[in-house]
C-alpha atoms as a PDB file:
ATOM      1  CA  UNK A   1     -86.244 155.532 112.677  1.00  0.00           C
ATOM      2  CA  UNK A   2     -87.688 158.799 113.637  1.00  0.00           C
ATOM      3  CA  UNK A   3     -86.776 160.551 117.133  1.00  0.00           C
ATOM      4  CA  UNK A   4     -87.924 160.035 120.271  1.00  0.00           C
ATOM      5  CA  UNK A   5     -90.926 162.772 121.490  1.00  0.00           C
ATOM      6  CA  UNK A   6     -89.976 163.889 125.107  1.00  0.00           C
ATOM      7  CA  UNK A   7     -93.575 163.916 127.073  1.00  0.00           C
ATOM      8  CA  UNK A   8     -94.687 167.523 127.572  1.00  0.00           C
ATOM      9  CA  UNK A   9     -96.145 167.130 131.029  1.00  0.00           C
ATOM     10  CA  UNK A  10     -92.744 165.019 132.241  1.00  0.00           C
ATOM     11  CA  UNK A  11     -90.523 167.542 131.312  1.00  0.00           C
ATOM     12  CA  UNK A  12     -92.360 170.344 133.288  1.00  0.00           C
ATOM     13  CA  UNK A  13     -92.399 168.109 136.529  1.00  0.00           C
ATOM     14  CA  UNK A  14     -89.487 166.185 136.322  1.00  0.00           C
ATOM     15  CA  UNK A  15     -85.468 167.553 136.741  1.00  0.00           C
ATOM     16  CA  UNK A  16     -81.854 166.094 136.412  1.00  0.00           C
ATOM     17  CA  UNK A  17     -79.590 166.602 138.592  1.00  0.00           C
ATOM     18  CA  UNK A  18     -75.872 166.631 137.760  1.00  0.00           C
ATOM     19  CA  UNK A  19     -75.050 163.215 138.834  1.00  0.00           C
ATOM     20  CA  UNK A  20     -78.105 161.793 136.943  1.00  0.00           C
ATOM     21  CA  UNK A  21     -81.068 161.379 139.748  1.00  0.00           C
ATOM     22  CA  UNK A  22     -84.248 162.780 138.961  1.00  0.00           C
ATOM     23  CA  UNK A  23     -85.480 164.989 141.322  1.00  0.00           C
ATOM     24  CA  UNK A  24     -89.604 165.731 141.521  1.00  0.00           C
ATOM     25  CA  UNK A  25     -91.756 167.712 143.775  1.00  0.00           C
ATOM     26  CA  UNK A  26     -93.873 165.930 146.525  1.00  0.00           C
ATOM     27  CA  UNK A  27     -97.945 166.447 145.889  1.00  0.00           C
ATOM     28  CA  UNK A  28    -100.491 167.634 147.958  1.00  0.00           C
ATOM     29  CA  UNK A  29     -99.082 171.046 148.150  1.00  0.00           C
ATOM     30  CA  UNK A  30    -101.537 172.589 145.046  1.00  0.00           C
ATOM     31  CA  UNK A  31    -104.739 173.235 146.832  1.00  0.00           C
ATOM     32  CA  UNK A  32    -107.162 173.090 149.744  1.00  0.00           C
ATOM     33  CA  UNK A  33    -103.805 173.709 151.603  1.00  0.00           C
ATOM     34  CA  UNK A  34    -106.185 175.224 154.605  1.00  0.00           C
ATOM     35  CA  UNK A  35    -107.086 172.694 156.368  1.00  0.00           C
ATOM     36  CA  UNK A  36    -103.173 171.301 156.208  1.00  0.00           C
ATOM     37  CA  UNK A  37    -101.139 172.189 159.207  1.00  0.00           C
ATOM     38  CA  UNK A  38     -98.188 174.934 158.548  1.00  0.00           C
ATOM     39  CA  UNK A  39     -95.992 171.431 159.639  1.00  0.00           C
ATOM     40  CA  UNK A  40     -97.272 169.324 156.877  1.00  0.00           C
ATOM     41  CA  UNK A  41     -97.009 172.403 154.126  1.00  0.00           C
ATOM     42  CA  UNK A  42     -93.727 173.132 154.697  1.00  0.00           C
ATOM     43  CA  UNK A  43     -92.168 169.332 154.812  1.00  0.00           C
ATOM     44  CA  UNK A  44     -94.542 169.254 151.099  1.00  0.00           C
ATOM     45  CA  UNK A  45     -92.047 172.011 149.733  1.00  0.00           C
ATOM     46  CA  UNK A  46     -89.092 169.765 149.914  1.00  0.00           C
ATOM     47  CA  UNK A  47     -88.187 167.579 146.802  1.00  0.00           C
ATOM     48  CA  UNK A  48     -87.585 164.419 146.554  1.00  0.00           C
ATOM     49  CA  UNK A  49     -86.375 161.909 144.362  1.00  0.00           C
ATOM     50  CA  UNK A  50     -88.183 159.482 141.764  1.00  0.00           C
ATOM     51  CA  UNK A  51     -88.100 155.679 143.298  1.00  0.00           C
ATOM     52  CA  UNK A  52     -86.341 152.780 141.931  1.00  0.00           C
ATOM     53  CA  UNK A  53     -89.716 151.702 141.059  1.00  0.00           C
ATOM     54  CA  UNK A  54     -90.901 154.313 138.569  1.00  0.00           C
ATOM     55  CA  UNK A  55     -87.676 155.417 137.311  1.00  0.00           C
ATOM     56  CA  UNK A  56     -88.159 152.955 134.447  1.00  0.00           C
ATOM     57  CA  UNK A  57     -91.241 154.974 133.389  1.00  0.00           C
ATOM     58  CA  UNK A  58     -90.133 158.254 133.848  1.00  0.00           C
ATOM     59  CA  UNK A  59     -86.676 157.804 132.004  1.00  0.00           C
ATOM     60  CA  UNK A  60     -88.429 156.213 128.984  1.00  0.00           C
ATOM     61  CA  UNK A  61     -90.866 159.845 129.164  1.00  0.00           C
ATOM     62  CA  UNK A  62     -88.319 161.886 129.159  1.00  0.00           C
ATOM     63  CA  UNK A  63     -86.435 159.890 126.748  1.00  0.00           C
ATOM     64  CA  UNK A  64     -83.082 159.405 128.668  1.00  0.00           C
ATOM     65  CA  UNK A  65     -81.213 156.422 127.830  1.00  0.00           C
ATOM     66  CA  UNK A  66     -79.886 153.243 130.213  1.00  0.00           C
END
C-alpha cells in the first residue's frame, strides 16, 4: 500500500507540540484589520489549540496516527 500524502495547506497552518496537541493560529487577523480594535488584534495573535471536534480531521491531514 503506497504512503500516506501529508496535505500541503495543513502542514503550513497546523503545528505539534511536544506533548502531541496541535496548536493553530486564530483567523481574522489577515486583512481589513482597520476597522478591528488594537484589543481584538492583539487577543487574534495568540494561538490556540485544535478542538476535540476537528482533531479527527486534522490528524488524518497531516497523517498522524491514533
Amino acid at each position: 500500500m503506497p504512503k500516506m500524502k501529508t496535505n500541503s495547506s495543513a502542514k503550513k497552518r497546523f503545528s505539534l507540540t511536544g506533548t502531541g496537541k496541535i496548536k493553530r493560529k486564530d483567523a481574522y487577523k489577515s486583512h481589513i484589520l482597520t476597522k478591528k480594535t488594537t484589543k481584538q488584534k492583539r487577543n487574534l495573535t495568540t494561538t490556540s489549540y485544535v478542538s476535540d471536534g476537528d482533531l479527527g480531521n486534522v490528524r488524518r491531514m497531516l497523517c498522524i496516527g491514533k
